[in-house]
Protein backbone atom coordinates (compact mmCIF):
# COMPACT_ATOMS: atom_id res chain seq x y z
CA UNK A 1 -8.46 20.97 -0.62
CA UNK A 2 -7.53 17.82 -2.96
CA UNK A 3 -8.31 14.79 -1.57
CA UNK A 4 -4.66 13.12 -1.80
CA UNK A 5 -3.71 15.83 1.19
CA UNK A 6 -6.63 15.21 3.31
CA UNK A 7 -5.69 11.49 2.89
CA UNK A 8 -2.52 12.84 4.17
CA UNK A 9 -3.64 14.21 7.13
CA UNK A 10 -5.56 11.14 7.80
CA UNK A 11 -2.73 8.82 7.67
CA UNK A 12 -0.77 11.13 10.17
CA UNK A 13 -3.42 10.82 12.47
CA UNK A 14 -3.41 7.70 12.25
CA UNK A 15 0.40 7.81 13.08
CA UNK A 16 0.07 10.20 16.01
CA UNK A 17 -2.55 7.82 17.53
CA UNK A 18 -0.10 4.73 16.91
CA UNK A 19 2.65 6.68 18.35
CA UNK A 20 0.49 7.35 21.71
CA UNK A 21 -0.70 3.76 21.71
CA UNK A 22 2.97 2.39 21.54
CA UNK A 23 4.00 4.69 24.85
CA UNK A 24 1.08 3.04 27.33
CA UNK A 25 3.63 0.06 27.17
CA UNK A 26 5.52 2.18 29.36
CA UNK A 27 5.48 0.60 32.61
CA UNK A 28 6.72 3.69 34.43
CA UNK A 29 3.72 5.83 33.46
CA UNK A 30 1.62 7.43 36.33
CA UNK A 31 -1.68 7.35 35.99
CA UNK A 32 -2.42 10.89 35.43
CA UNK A 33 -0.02 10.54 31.99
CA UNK A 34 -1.48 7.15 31.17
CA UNK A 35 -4.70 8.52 31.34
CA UNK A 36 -3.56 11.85 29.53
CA UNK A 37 -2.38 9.36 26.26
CA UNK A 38 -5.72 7.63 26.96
CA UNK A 39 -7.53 10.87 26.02
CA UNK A 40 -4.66 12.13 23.44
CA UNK A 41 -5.64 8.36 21.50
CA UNK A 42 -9.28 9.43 21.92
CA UNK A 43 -8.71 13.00 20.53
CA UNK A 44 -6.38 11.68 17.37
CA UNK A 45 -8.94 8.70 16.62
CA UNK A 46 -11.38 11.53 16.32
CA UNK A 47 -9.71 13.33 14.32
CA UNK A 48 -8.76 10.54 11.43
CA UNK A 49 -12.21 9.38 12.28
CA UNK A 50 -13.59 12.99 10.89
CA UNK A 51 -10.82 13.23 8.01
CA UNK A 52 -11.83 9.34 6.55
CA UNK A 53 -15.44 10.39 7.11
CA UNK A 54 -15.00 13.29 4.61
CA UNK A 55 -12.70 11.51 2.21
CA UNK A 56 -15.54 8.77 1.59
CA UNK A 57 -18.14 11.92 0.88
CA UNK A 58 -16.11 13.75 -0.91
CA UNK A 59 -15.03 10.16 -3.14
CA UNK A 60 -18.62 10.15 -3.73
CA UNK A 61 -19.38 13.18 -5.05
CA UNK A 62 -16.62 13.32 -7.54
């Protein structure tokens, strides 16, 4: 796969996890769905985590 679209993919999981951050503000959240965004943040920092990780190997080796 070319880098540019695994950047891609990295940027929207970067948007996903900014997009689960910005509904904790809700004040009306129980705490079984503020701890579900809690773990859906974990899962899509992951995720870019493992995309940007492979991006900066695969930089390297080209």
């Amino acid at each position: 796969m070319e880098i540019g679209k695994l950047m891609a993919c990295y940027c929207k999981a970067r948007e996903i996890q900014s997009f689960y951050s910005s509904c904790l503000t809700n004040d009306s959240l129980s705490p079984k769905e503020r701890g579900l965004l809690i773990h859906l943040i974990k899962n899509a920092s992951l995720s870019s985590n493992l995309l940007r990780e492979y991006c900066q190997i695969q930089a390297k080796e080209i």
